[in-house]
Protein backbone atom coordinates (compact mmCIF):
# COMPACT_ATOMS: atom_id res chain seq x y z
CA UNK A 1 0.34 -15.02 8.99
CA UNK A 2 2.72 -16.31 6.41
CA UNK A 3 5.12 -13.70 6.47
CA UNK A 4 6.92 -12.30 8.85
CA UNK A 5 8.05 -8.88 7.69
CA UNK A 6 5.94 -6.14 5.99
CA UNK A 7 5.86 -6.44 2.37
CA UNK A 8 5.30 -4.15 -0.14
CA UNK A 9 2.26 -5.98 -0.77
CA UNK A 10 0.74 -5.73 2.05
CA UNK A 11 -0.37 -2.40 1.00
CA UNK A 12 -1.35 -3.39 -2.13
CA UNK A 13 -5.13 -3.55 -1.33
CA UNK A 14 -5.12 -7.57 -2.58
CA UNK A 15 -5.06 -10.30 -0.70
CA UNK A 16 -2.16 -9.90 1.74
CA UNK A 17 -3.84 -6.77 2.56
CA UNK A 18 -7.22 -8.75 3.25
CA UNK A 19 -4.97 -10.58 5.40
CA UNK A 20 -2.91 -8.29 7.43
CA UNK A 21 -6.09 -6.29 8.05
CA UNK A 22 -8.08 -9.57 9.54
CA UNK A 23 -4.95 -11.49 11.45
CA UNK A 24 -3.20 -8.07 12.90
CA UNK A 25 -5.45 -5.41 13.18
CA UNK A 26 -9.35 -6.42 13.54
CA UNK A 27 -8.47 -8.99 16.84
CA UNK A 28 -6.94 -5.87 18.30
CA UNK A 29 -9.44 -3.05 17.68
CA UNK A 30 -12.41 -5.52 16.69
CA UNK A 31 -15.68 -3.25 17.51
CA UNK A 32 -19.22 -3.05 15.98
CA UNK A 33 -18.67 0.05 13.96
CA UNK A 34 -15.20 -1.26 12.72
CA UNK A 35 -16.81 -4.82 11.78
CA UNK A 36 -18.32 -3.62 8.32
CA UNK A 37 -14.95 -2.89 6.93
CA UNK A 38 -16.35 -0.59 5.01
CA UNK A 39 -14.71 2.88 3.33
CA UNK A 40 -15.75 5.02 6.26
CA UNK A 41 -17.30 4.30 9.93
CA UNK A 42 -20.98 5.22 10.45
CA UNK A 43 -21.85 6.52 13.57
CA UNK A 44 -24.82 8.29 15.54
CA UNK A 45 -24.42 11.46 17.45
CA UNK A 46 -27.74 12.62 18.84
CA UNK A 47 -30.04 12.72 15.76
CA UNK A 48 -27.07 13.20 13.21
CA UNK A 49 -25.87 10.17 11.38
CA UNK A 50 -21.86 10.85 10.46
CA UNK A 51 -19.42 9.42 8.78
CA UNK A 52 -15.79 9.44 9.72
CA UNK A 53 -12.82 7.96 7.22
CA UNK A 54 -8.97 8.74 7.66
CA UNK A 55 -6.52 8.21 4.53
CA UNK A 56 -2.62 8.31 4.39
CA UNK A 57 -1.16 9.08 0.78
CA UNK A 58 2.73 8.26 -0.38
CA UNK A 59 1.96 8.30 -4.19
CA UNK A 60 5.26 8.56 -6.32
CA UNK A 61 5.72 10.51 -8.34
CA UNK A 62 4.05 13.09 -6.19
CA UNK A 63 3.58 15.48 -9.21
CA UNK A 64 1.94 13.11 -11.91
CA UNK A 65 -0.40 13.96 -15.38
CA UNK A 66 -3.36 14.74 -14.28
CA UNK A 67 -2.81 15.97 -10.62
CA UNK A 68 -0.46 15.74 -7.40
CA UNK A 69 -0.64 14.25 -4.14
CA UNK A 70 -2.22 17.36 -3.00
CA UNK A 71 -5.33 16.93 -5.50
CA UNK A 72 -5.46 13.17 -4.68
CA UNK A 73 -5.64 13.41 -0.53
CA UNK A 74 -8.65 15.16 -0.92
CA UNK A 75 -10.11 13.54 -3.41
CA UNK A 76 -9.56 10.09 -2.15
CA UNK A 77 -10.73 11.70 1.15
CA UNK A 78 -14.15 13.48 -0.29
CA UNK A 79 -15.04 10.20 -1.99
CA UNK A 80 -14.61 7.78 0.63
CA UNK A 81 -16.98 9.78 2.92
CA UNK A 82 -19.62 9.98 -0.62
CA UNK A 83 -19.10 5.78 -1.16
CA UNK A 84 -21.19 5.57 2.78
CA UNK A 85 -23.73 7.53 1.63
CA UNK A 86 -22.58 11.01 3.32
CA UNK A 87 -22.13 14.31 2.32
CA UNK A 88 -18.60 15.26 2.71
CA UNK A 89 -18.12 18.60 4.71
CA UNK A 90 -15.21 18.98 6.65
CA UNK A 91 -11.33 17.74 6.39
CA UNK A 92 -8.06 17.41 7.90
CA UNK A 93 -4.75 17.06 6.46
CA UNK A 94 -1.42 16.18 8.41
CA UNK A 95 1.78 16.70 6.33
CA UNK A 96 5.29 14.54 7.24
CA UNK A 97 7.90 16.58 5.43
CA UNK A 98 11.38 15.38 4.64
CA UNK A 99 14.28 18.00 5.56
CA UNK A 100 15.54 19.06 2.83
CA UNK A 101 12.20 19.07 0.42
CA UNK A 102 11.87 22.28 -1.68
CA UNK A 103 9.31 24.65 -0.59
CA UNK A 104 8.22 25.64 -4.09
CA UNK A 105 6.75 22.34 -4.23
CA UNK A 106 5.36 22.53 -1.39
CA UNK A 107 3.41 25.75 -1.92
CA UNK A 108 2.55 23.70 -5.20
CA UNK A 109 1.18 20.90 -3.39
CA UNK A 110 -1.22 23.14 -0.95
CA UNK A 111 -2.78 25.39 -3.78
CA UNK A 112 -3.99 21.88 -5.37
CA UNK A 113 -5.15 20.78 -2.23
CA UNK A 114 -7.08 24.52 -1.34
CA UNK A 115 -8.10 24.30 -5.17
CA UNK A 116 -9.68 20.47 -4.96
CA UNK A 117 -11.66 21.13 -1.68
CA UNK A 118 -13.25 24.59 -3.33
CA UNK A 119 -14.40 22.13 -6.43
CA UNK A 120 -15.97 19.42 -3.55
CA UNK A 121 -17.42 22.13 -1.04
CA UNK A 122 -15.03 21.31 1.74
CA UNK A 123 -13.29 22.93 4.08
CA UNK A 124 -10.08 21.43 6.01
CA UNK A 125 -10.41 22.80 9.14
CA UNK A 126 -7.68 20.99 11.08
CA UNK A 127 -4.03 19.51 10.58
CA UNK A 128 -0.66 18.81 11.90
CA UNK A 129 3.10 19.01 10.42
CA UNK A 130 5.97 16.78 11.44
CA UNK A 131 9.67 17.01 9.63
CA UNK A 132 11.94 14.09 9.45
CA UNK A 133 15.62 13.97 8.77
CA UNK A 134 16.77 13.43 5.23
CA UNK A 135 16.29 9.80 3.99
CA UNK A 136 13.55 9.08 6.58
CA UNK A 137 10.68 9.60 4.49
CA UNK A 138 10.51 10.29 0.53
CA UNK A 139 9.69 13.84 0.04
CA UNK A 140 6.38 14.13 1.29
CA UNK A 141 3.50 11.93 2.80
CA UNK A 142 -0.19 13.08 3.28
CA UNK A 143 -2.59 11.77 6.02
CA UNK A 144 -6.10 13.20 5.85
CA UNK A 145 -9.61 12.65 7.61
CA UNK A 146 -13.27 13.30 6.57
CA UNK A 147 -16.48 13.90 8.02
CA UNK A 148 -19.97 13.96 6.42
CA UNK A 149 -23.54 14.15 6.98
CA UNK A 150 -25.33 11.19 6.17
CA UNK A 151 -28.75 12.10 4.98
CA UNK A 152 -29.79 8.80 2.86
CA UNK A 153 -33.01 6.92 4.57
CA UNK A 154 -31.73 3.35 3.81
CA UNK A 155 -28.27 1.84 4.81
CA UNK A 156 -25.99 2.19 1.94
CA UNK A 157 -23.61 -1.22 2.70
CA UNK A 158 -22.41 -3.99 1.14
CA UNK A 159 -24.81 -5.80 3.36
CA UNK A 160 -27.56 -4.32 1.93
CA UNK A 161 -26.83 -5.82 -2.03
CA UNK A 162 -29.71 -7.93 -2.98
CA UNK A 163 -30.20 -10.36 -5.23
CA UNK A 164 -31.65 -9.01 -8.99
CA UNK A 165 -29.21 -5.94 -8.28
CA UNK A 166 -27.29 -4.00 -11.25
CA UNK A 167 -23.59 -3.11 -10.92
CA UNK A 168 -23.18 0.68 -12.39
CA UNK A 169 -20.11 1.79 -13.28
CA UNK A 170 -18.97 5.45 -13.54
CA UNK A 171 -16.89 5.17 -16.67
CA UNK A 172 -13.55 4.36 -17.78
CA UNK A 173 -11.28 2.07 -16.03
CA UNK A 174 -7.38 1.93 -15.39
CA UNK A 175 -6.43 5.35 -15.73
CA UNK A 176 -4.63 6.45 -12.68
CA UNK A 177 -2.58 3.42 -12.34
CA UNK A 178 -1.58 3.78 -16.28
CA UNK A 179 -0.91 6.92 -16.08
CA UNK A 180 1.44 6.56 -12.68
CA UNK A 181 3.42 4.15 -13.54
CA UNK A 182 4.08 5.37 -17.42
CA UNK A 183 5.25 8.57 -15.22
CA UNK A 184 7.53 6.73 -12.66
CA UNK A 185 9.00 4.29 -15.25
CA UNK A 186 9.41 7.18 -18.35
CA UNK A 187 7.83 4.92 -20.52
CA UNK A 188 6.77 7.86 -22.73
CA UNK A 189 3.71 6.03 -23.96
CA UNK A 190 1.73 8.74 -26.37
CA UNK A 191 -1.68 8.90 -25.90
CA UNK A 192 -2.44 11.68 -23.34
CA UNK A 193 -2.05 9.18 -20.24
CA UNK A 194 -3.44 10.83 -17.48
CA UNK A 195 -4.90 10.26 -14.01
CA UNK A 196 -8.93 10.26 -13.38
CA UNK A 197 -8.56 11.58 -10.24
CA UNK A 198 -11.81 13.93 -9.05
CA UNK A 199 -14.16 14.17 -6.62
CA UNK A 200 -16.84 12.06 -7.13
CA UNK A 201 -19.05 13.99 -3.80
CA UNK A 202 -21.54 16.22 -6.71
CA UNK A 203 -21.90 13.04 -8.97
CA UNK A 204 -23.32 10.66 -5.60
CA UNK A 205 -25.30 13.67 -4.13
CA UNK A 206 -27.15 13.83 -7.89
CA UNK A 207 -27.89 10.16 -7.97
CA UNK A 208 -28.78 9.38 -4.35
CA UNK A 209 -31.56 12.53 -4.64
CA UNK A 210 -32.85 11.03 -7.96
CA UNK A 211 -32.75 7.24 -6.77
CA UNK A 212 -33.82 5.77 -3.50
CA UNK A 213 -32.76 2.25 -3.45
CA UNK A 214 -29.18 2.52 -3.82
CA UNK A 215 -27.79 -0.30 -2.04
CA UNK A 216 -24.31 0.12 -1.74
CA UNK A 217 -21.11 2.25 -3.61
CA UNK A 218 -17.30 1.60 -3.77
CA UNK A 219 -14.82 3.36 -5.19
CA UNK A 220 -12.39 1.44 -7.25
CA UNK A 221 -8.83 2.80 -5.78
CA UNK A 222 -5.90 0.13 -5.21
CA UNK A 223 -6.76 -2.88 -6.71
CA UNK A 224 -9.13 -1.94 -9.29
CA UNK A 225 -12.41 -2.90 -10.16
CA UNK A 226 -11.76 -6.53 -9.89
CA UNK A 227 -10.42 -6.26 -6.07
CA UNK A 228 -13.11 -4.08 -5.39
CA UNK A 229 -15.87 -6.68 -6.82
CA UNK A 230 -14.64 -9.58 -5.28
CA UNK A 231 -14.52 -7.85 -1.98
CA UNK A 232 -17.58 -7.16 -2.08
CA UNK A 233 -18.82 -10.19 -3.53
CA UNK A 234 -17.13 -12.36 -0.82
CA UNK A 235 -18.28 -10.08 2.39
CA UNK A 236 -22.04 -9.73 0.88
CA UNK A 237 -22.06 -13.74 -0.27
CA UNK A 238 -23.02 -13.14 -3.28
CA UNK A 239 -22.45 -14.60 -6.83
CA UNK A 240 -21.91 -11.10 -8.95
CA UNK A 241 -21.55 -11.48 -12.88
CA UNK A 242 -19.93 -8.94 -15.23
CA UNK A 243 -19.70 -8.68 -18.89
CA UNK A 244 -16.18 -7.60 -19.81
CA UNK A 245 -17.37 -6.02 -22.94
CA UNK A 246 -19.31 -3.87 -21.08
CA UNK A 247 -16.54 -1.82 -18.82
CA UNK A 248 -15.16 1.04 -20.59
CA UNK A 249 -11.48 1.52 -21.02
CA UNK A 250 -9.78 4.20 -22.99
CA UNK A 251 -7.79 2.35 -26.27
CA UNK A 252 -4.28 3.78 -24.68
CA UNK A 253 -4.71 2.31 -21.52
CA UNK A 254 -5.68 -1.14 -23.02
CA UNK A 255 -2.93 -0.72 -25.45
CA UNK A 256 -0.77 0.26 -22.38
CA UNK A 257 -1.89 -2.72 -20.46
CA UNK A 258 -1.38 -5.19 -24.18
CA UNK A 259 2.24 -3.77 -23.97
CA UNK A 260 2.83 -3.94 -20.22
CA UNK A 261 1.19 -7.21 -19.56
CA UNK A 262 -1.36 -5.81 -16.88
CA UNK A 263 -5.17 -6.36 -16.68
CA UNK A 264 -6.83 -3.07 -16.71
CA UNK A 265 -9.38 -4.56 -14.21
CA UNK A 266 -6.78 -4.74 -11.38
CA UNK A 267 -5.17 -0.72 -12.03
CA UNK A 268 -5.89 1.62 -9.29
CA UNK A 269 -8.47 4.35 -10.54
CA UNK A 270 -9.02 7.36 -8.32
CA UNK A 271 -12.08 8.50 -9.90
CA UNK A 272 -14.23 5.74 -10.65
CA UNK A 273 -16.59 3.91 -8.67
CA UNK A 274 -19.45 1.02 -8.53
CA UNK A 275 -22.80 1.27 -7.20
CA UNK A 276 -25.80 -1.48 -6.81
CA UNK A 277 -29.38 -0.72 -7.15
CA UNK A 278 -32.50 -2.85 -7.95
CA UNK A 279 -32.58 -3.60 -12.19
CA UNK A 280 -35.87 -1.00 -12.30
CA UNK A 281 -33.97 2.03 -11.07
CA UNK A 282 -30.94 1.12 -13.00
CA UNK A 283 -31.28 2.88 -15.87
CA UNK A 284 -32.23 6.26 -13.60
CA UNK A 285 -28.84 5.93 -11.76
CA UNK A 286 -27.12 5.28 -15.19
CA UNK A 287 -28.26 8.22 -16.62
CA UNK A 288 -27.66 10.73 -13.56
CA UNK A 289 -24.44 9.45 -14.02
CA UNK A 290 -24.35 10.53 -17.84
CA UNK A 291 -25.34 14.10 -16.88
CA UNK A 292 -21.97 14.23 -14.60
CA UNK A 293 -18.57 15.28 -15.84
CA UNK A 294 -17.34 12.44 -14.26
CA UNK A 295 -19.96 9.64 -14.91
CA UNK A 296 -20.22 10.47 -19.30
CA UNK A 297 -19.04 6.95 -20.23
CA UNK A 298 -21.42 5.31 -17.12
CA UNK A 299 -22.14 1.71 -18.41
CA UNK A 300 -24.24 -0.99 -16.49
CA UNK A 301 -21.72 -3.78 -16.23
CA UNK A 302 -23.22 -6.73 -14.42
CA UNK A 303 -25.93 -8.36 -12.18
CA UNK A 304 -25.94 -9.42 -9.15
CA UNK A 305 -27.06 -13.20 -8.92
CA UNK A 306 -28.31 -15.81 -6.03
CA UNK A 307 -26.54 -16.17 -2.63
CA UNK A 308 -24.19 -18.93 -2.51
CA UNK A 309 -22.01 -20.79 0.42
CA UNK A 310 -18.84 -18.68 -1.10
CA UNK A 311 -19.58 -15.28 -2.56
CA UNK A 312 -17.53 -14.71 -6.08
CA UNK A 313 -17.85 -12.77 -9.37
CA UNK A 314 -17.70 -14.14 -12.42
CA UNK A 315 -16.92 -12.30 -15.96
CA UNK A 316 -17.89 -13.31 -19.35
CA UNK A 317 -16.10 -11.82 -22.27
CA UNK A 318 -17.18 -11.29 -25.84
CA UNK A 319 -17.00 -14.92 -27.12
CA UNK A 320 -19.08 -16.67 -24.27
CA UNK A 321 -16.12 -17.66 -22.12
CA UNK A 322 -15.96 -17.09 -18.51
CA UNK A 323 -13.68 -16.72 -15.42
CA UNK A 324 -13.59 -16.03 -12.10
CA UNK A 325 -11.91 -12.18 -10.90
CA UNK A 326 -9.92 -12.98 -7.46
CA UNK A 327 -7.72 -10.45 -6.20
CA UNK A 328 -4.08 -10.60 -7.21
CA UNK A 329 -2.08 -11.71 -4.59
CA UNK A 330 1.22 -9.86 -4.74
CA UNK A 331 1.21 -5.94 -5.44
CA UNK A 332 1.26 -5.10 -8.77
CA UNK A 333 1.87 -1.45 -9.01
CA UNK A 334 2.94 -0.11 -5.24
CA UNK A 335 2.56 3.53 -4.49
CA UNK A 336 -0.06 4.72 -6.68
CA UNK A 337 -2.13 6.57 -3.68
């Protein structure tokens, strides 16, 4: 590797985290079901197909417009199960408190948590608590784990995209990591800044029961929507083009990002996801997706192209340019899940 500490980009989901995962980790634990790299590990017990995913969560602030770290543990949780293809059902949660952290907020933090997993239909049925001294942790940090039922007939992978596909989005992009960081920094940006963060379980079940060729989902967390598509792009091999006047984002978040200097493309979201399906069921998927409370400003935002020796996506923008979306290689906004 080129560095040899831990940086704060490392957990950045970009390209240092690309490569910590493939030079430290994967040579260690390499195994078939790891291999896919996918949100969640698919597995076969018996006659039941499952899905298992594990989270950790050290979000700051941990109170923050539009939810808490509470809210987002499950949520993260619940989706990353829904992006294989499962139906979430059950969770855990393991809590490493830092002496001295007020019990109010606590008790604040739980009721979002108990109120989030009522809204997906889950239960957490397991967990664990650990205190540290003062000044060995920052408050609060969440680890959780999910399991789901997968029901789907077909393989919902990255390695299932096909040529001819269409690249759905669920709406607006940008959100969460505008939001966090005008929070942290006390901006005070007006506007109504606030997090997307939901559960995006109800909104998959309702397209995956109306469409059956969905090839493959992600959720657009750290990163963004451009890590997440050139991800995808590179492990599939596919050439993926997107029309940038096509992806919603909400007129305070550009204008945040105009101020800021950011690319709404690369903010963390933590309610927003893609999916691929062939071009004739597109328009199926896109409009399940209207009828959701989360999916109202669904857009169709690109097309997947040939296979090529070095998978990449390409976005055109309203005056016929185009560029190619690679993942930032230093973090841009740390902490924001």
């Amino acid at each position: 590797m080129k560095y040899e500490h831990i940086l704060l980009a490392h957990g950045g989901g970009g390209l240092l985290t690309s490569e910590l995962i493939r030079e430290v980790f994967l040579p260690a634990f390499t195994n078939p079901l790891l291999a896919p790299l996918a949100d969640g590990a698919l597995m076969q017990i018996g006659q039941e197909k499952l899905c298992l995913t594990t989270d950790s969560y050290v979000v700051h602030p941990l109170f923050f417009p539009g939810g808490n770290i509470g809210s987002l543990a499950v949520h993260g949780t619940v989706n990353d199960v829904s992006m294989c293809g499962g139906v979430p059902l059950y969770l855990s949660a393991g809590f490493i408190l830092e002496e001295g952290f007020p019990l109010a907020s606590l008790r604040e933090i739980i009721q979002a948590m108990a109120a989030a997993a009522r809204e997906a239909q889950v239960h957490i049925v397991t967990g664990d608590t650990k205190v540290v001294a003062k000044g060995a942790a920052d408050g609060l940090f969440i680890n959780t784990a999910g399991v789901g039922v997968i029901r789907y007939p077909s393989p919902i992978a990255t390695a299932s995209i096909q040529p001819g596909d269409v690249i759905i989005l669920n709406g607006n992009i940008g959100d969460h990591g505008a939001a966090l960081v005008n929070a942290r920094e006390g901006f005070g940006f007006a506007g109504g800044l606030e997090s997307d963060s939901a559960p995006l379980n109800h909104l998959v079940a309702a397209v995956l029961a109306a469409v059956d060729s969905v090839h493959a989902m992600r959720d657009c967390t750290r990163g963004g929507l451009g890590t997440i598509l050139a991800e995808m792009a590179e492990q599939s091999g596919m050439v993926m083009e997107i029309d940038e006047t096509r992806i919603p984002v909400r007129e305070t978040v550009r204008g945040f990002c105009e101020v800021l200097g950011f690319d709404p493309l690369f903010l963390a979201n933590e309610g927003k996801m893609v999916l691929f399906c062939p071009e004739r069921d597109g328009d199926k998927a896109l409009e399940v997706m209207r009828h959701s409370p989360h999916g109202a400003d669904a857009a169709i935002i690109g097309r997947v192209g040939q296979a090529a020796a070095r998978g990449r996506v390409i976005m055109r923008n309203a005056i016929g340019g185009s560029r190619e979306i690679t993942p930032p290689a230093h973090e841009l906004l740390p902490r924001i899940c």
